[in-house]
Every structure is written in structure tokens, then in C-alpha cells.
Protein backbone atom coordinates (compact mmCIF):
# COMPACT_ATOMS: atom_id res chain seq x y z
CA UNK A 1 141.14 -76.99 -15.38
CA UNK A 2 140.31 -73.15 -16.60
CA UNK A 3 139.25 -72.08 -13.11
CA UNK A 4 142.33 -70.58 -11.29
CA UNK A 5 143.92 -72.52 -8.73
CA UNK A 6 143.26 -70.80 -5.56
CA UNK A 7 145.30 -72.44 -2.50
CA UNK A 8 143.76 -72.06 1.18
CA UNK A 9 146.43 -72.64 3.90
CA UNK A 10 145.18 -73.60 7.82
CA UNK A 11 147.88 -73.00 10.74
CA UNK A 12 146.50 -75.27 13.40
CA UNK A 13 147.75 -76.34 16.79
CA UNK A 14 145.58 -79.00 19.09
CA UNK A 15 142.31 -77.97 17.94
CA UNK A 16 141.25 -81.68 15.94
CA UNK A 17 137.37 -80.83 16.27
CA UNK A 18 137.47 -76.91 15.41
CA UNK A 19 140.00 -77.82 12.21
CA UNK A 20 137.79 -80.71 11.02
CA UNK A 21 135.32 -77.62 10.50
CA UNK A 22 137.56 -75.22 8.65
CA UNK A 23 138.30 -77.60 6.39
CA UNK A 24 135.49 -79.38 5.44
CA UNK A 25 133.98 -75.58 4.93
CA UNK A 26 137.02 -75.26 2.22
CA UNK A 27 136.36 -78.66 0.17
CA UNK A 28 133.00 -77.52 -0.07
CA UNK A 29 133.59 -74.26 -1.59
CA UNK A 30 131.36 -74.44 -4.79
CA UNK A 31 135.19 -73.00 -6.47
CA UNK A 32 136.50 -76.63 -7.13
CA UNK A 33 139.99 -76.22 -8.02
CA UNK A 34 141.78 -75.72 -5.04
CA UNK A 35 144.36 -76.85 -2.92
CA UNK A 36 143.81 -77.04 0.83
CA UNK A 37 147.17 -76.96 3.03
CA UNK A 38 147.03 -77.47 6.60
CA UNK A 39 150.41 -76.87 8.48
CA UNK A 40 149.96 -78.68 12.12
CA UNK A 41 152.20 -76.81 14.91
CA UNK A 42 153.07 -80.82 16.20
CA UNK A 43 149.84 -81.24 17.99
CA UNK A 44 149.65 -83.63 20.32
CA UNK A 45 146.06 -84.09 20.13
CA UNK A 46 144.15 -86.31 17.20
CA UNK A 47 144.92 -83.77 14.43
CA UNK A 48 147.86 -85.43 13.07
CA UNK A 49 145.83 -88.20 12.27
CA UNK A 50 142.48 -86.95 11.03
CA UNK A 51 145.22 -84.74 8.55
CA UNK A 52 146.62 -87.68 7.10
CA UNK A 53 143.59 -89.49 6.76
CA UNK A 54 141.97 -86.74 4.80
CA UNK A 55 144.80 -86.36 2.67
CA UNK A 56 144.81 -89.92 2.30
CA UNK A 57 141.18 -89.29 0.46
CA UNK A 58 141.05 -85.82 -0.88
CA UNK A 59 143.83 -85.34 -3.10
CA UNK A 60 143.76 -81.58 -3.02
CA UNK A 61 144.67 -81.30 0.58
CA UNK A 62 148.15 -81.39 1.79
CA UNK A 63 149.54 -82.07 5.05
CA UNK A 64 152.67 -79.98 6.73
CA UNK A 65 153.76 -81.24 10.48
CA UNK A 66 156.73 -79.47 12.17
CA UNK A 67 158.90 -81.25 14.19
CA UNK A 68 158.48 -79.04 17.58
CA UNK A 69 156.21 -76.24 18.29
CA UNK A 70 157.88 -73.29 16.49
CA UNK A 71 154.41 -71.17 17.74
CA UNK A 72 152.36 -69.21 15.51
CA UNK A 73 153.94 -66.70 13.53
CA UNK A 74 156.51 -69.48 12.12
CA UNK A 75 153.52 -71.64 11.46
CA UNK A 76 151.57 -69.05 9.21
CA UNK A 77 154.50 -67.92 7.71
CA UNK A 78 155.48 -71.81 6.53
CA UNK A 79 152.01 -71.96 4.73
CA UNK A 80 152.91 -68.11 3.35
CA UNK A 81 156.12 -70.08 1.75
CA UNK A 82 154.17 -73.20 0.52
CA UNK A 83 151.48 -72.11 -0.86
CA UNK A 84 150.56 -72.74 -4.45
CA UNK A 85 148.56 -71.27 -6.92
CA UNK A 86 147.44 -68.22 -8.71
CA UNK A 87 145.38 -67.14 -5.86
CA UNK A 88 146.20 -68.05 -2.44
CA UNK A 89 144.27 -67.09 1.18
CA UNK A 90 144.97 -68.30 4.66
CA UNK A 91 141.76 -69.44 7.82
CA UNK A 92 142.26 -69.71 11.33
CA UNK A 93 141.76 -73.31 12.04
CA UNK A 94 138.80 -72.46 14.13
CA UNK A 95 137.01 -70.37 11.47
CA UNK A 96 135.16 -71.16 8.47
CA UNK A 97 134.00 -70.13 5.31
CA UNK A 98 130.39 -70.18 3.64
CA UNK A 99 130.65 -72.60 0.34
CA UNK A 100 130.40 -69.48 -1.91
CA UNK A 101 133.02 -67.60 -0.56
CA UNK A 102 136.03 -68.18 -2.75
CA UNK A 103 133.95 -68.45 -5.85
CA UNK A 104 132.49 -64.89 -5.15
CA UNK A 105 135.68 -63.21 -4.19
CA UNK A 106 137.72 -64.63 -6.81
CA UNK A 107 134.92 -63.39 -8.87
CA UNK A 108 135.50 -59.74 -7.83
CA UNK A 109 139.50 -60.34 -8.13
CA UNK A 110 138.62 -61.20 -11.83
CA UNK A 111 136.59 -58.52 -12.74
CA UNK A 112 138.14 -55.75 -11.13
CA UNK A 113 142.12 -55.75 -11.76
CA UNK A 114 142.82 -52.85 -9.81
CA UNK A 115 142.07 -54.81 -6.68
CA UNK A 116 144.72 -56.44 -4.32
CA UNK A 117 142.18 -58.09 -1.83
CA UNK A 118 138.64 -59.34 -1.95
CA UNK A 119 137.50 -60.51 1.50
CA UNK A 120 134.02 -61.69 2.76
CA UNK A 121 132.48 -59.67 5.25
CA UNK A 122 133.37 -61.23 8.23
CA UNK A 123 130.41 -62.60 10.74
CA UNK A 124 131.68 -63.03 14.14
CA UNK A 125 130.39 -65.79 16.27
CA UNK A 126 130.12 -67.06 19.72
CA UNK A 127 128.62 -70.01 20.89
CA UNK A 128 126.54 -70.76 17.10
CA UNK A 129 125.33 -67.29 17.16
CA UNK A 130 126.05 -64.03 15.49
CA UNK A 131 127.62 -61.38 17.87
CA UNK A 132 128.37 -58.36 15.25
CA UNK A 133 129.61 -58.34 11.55
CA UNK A 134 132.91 -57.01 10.65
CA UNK A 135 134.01 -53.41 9.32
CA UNK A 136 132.52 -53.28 6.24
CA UNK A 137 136.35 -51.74 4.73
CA UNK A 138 136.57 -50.51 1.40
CA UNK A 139 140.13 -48.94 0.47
CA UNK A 140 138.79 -47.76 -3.18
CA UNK A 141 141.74 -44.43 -3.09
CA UNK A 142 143.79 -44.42 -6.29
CA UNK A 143 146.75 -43.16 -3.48
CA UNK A 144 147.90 -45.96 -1.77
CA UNK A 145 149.23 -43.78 1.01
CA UNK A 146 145.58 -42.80 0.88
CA UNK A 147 144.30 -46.36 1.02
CA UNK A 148 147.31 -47.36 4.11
CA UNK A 149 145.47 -44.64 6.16
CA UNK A 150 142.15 -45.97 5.44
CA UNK A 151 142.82 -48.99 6.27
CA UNK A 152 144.63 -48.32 9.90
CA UNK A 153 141.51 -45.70 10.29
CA UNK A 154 139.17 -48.37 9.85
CA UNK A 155 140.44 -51.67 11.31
CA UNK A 156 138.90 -53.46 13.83
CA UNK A 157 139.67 -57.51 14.49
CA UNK A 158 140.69 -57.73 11.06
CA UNK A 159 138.88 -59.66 8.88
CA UNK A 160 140.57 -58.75 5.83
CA UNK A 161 143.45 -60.86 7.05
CA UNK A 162 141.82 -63.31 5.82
CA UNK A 163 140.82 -62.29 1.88
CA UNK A 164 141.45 -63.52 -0.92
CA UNK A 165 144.28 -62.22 -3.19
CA UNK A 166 147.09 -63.03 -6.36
CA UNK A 167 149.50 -65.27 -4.34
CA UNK A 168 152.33 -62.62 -5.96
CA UNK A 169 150.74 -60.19 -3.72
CA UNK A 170 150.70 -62.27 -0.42
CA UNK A 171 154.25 -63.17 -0.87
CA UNK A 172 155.32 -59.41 -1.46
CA UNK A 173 153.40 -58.76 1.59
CA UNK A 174 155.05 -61.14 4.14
CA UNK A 175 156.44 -62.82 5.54
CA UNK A 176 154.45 -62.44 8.96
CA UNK A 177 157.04 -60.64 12.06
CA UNK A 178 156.27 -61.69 15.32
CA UNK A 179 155.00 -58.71 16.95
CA UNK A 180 151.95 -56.75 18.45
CA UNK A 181 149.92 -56.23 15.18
CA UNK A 182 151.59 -58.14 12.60
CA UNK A 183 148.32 -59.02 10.56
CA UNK A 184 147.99 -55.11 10.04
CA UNK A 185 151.46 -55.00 8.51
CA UNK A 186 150.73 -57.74 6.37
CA UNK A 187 147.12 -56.27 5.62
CA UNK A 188 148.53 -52.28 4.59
CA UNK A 189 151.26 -53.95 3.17
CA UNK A 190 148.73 -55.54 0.25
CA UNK A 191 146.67 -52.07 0.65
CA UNK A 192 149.99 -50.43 -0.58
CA UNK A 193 149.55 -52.92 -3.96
CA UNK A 194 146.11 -52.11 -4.62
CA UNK A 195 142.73 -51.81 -3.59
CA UNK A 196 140.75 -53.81 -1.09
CA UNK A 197 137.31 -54.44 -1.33
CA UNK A 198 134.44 -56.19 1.33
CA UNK A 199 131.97 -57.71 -0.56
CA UNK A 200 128.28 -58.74 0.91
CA UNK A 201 128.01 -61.64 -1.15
CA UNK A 202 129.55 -64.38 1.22
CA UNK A 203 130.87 -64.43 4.99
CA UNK A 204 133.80 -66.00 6.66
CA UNK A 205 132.72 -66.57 9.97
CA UNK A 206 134.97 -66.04 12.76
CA UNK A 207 134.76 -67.57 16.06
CA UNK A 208 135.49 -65.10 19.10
CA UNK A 209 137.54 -65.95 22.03
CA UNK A 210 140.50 -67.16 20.25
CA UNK A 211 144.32 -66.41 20.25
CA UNK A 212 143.42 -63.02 19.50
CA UNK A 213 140.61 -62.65 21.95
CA UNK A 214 142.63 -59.78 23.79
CA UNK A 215 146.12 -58.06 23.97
CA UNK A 216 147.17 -59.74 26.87
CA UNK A 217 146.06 -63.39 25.44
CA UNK A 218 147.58 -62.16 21.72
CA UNK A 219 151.25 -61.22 23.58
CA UNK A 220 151.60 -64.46 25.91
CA UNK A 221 150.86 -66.74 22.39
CA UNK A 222 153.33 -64.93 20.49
CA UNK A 223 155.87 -64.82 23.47
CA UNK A 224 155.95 -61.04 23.58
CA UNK A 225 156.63 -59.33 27.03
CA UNK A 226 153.77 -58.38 28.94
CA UNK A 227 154.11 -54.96 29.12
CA UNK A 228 153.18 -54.93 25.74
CA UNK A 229 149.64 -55.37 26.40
CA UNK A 230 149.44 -52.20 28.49
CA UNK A 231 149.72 -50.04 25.48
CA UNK A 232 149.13 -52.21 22.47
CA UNK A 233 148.57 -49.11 19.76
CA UNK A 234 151.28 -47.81 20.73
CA UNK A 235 153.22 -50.54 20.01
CA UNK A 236 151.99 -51.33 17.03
CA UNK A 237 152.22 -47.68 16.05
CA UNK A 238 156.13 -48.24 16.31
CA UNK A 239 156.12 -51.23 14.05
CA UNK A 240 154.36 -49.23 11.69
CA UNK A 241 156.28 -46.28 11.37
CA UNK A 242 159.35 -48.95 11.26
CA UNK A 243 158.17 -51.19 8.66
CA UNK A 244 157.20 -48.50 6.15
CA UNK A 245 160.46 -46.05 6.46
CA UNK A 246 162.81 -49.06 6.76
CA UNK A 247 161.63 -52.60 7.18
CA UNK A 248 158.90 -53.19 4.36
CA UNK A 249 160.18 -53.88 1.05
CA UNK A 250 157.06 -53.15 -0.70
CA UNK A 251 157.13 -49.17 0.36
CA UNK A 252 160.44 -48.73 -1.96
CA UNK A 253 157.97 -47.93 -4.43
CA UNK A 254 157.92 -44.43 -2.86
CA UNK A 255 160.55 -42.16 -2.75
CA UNK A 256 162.02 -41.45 0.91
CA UNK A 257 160.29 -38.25 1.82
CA UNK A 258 157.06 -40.22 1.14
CA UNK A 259 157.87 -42.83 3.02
CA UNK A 260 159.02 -41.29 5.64
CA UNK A 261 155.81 -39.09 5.97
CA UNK A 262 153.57 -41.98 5.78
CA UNK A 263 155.56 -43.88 8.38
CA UNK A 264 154.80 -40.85 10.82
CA UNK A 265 151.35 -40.45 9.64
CA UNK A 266 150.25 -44.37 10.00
CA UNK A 267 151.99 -44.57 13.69
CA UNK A 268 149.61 -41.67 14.49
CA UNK A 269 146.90 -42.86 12.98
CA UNK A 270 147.35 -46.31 14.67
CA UNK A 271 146.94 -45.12 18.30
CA UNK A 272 143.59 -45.57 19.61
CA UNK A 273 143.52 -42.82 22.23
CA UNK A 274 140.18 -44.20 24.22
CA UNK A 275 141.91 -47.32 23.63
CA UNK A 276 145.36 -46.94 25.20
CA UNK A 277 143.26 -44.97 28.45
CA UNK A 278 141.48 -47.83 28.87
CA UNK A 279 144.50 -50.36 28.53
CA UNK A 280 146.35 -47.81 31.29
CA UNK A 281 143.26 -47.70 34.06
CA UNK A 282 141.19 -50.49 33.69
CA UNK A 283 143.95 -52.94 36.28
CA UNK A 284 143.74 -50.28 38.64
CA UNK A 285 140.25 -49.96 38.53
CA UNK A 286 139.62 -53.77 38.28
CA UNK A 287 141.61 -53.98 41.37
CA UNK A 288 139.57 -51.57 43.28
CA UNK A 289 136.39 -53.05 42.12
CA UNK A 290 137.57 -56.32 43.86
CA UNK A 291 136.97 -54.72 47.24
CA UNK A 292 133.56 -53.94 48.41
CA UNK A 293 133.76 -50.48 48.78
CA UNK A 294 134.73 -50.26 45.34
CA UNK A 295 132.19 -52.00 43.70
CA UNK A 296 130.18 -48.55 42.54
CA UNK A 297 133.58 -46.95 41.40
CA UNK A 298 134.16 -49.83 38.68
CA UNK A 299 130.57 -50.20 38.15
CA UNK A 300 130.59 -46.63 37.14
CA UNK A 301 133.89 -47.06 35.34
CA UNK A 302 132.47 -50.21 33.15
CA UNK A 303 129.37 -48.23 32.44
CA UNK A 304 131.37 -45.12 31.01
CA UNK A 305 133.91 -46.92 29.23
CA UNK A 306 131.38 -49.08 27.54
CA UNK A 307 129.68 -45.88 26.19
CA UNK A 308 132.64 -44.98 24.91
CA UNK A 309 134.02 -48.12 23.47
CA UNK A 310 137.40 -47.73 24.78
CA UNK A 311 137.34 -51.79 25.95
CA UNK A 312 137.13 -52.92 21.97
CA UNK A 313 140.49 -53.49 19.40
């Protein structure tokens, strides 16, 4: 065919009914030549065999089941290593896409060279019904230091994890480390390769409550000690600043003074003060709110904290 082959890869684990949904939303893109590959964490529910029967009758889909549950960093990263095609994205299994949505990113990919990333903006849902739309993030610097601190300034549940871009620039972007915040090294890492554009045309719609629903959910799924969730930006600060002095292959492109500067200026820029305040007092004050006398202290500590937004990313 002359359309590009763009591949869409699903990590799933025990979620038959939500998957059923993310995929049929990616067969019925209105972009027909695709490949759909859906790598099952050895569920134990029916997904093994509603995979294999739609493989069995859609040719374009492919089927990947591990042997044990290697949990979900290994499981995006094995759809990272197998995808094919010229363009490649990856969906949470209990997302979905409108049918437009590859067609009118791959679009943008096509006419405009200089970008890394297309992504939908992102519609988040709860219950059938729209909660909020994603940061609308446009990284349009020609510096791509400029663009990495754009992009950390302007995150919030990261939908652009979830774009569309040239599968050479996925794979030099991962594979995926299993840490606090390791779909913002993956998502600078492509920012450092080009430019990222939101685009209003289409939506991938993303369910809330998931893995990612909070820090302290997000550390117990990827097996990451608890503390962790305390201070989440300042962790993920630190893996950061590590992966673009040292760790991140992609930031040789800079000389070692500018790395080095970044790395200090993109841990900075990572910690959400409000944020990490919020993450310190809010046990303590949940605690005391648990007692009847100290129902009006966390009353009045949920109504401030709320004006300030320190509870969100």
C-alpha cells in the first residue's frame, strides 16, 4: 500500500472488557494500514483468548503472551522492541482512540518534518463522561534544550506519551526504565529529536483511575519503595538530571557542559513545589481529620490546597 505503515502496540494485563475497546477503536482508525500488537502480561482472565481469536480474523493484529508476569515496564518495553513500521505509537489497554486519530496525526508528521511527535489532545474520562482535556503542549523551540524545559514546564498526566511518531524516534527514545516518571524520560527524550505538536483535530481518550491514578498506586505497580510516593518530583527530578548527563544516549548530541547544564536545569524544573508540600502534609493531616476534633482542620486544609492545586500531577 502507499499509506505508511503505522504500528499501534497495547500492554495489557487482566483487563479482557477494557482491551476489547482499545482495540476495536484502532481497527477502526479510518488510516487502514496498520498493524495492531497487543502484548498480554499472562492474564489470567479471558484476554488470552479474545487475542487469539481476533488475530485469528484480523490479520493486522498480532498477539505477544509472556510466560509470567514480568509487570509493566517489561511489558511496554517488549512492544517498544516489536514494533513494526514506519510510524509506530503505543495505548493503554483501557484507553482509546477516536477513528481519525492516526490519520490526522500522521497527517501533521507528513507535512511538517521538523516534528518528532504528533499527539491528539487527550480527553480524560470517568465513568462515560468528560472530566478535563489534556495540556494543550506545543514544544515549537528550534533549541531542544529549549523544547526539554517546555515540556517538563508543561506536563501534566501525560498525554503525549501516547503520540504518534517515526518508529526510529521511539526506539532512540527507549527503552522504558522502571522508575518514578519514566514516561517523561521517554517523552523529553523524543522532545530532544524534534518538535512536538497537540493537534485539535482528534482525541485519545483516557480513562482516569488507572495504574497511574496516583503516586502511591503508580510506585506499588512498578514495585518501587513506598517512600517514593512521598516526594515523587523529587524523584523524578533525580532521574532526570541522571538520564541527560549520563544515562540517555540521545543527549550525546550535546557537548558535556550542555548536558550537564540541562541535567541541572530539568531536575529543577521538574519539582513541583505545591506539589511535594502537599505529598509531605496531606498523611498527617488526613490522619487528624480522622478524629472528630479534627474534622475543621482538614476541611480547611482540603479547601486551601484545592485552591491551590497542590493535590494534582
Amino acid at each position: 500500500m502507499s499509506e505508511p505503515l503505522v504500528g499501534v502496540g497495547i500492554p495489557t494485563y487482566n483487563r479482557a472488557g477494557l482491551l476489547e475497546r482499545a482495540a476495536d477503536s484502532v481497527l477502526k482508525q479510518t488510516h487502514g494500514n496498520l498493524q495492531l500488537l497487543i502484548s498480554d502480561n499472562a492474564s489470567s482472565d479471558g484476554t488470552e483468548a479474545y487475542c487469539r481469536e481476533l488475530a485469528s480474523r484480523d490479520p493486522r493484529v498480532r498477539y505477544l503472551r509472556s510466560a509470567s508476569n514480568r509487570g509493566p515496564t517489561a511489558n511496554f518495553n517488549t512492544l517498544f522492541e516489536r514494533l513494526g513500521g514506519e510510524y509506530a505509537m503505543v495505548l493503554s489497554d483501557d484507553d482509546w482512540l477516536e477513528e481519525g486519530y492516526l490519520e490526522a496525526c500522521l497527517d501533521e508528521l507528513l507535512r511538517r518534518p521538523e516534528l518528532a511527535l504528533v499527539t491528539g489532545r487527550a480527553r480524560y474520562v470517568r465513568d462515560g463522561a468528560e472530566v478535563r482535556r489534556g495540556a494543550d503542549i506545543q514544544l515549537e523551540q528550534p533549541s531542544p534544550q529549549a523544547r526539554i524545559l517546555a515540556y517538563i514546564g508543561q506536563v501534566d498526566e501525560n498525554g503525549v506519551f501516547y503520540g504518534l511518531m517515526a518508529r526510529e524516534v521511539m526506539r532512540r527514545a527507549t527503552p522504558l526504565r522502571n522508575v518514578m516518571g519514566n514516561d517523561w524520560l521517554v517523552c523529553a527524550a523524543v522532545a530532544m529529536q524534534g518538535r512536538v505538536a497537540t493537534i485539535e483535530e482528534a482525541a485519545v481518550n483516557r480513562e482516569l483511575d488507572g495504574t497511574s491514578a496516583d503516586f502511591a498506586k503508580l510506585a506499588g505497580t512498578l514495585g518501587l519503595p513506598a517512600w517514593q510516593a512521598r516526594i515523587p518530583h523529587l524523584v523524578i527530578a533525580a532521574h532526570l538530571a541522571a538520564e541527560i548527563a549520563w544515562r540517555g544516549g540521545v543527549y550525546r548530541a550535546l557537548s558535556p557542559p550542555a548536558r550537564a547544564l540541562l541535567a541541572v536545569r530539568a531536575g529543577w524544573a521538574a519539582i513541583s513545589w505545591r506539589s511535594l508540600a502537599w505529598h509531605i502534609t496531606m498523611p498527617t493531616f488526613a490522619a487528624i481529620g480522622r478524629r472528630r476534633w479534627g474534622r475543621p482542620l482538614w476541611a480547611a486544609y482540603e479547601r486551601v490546597t484545592r485552591r491551590l492545586g497542590a493535590g494534582r500531577g
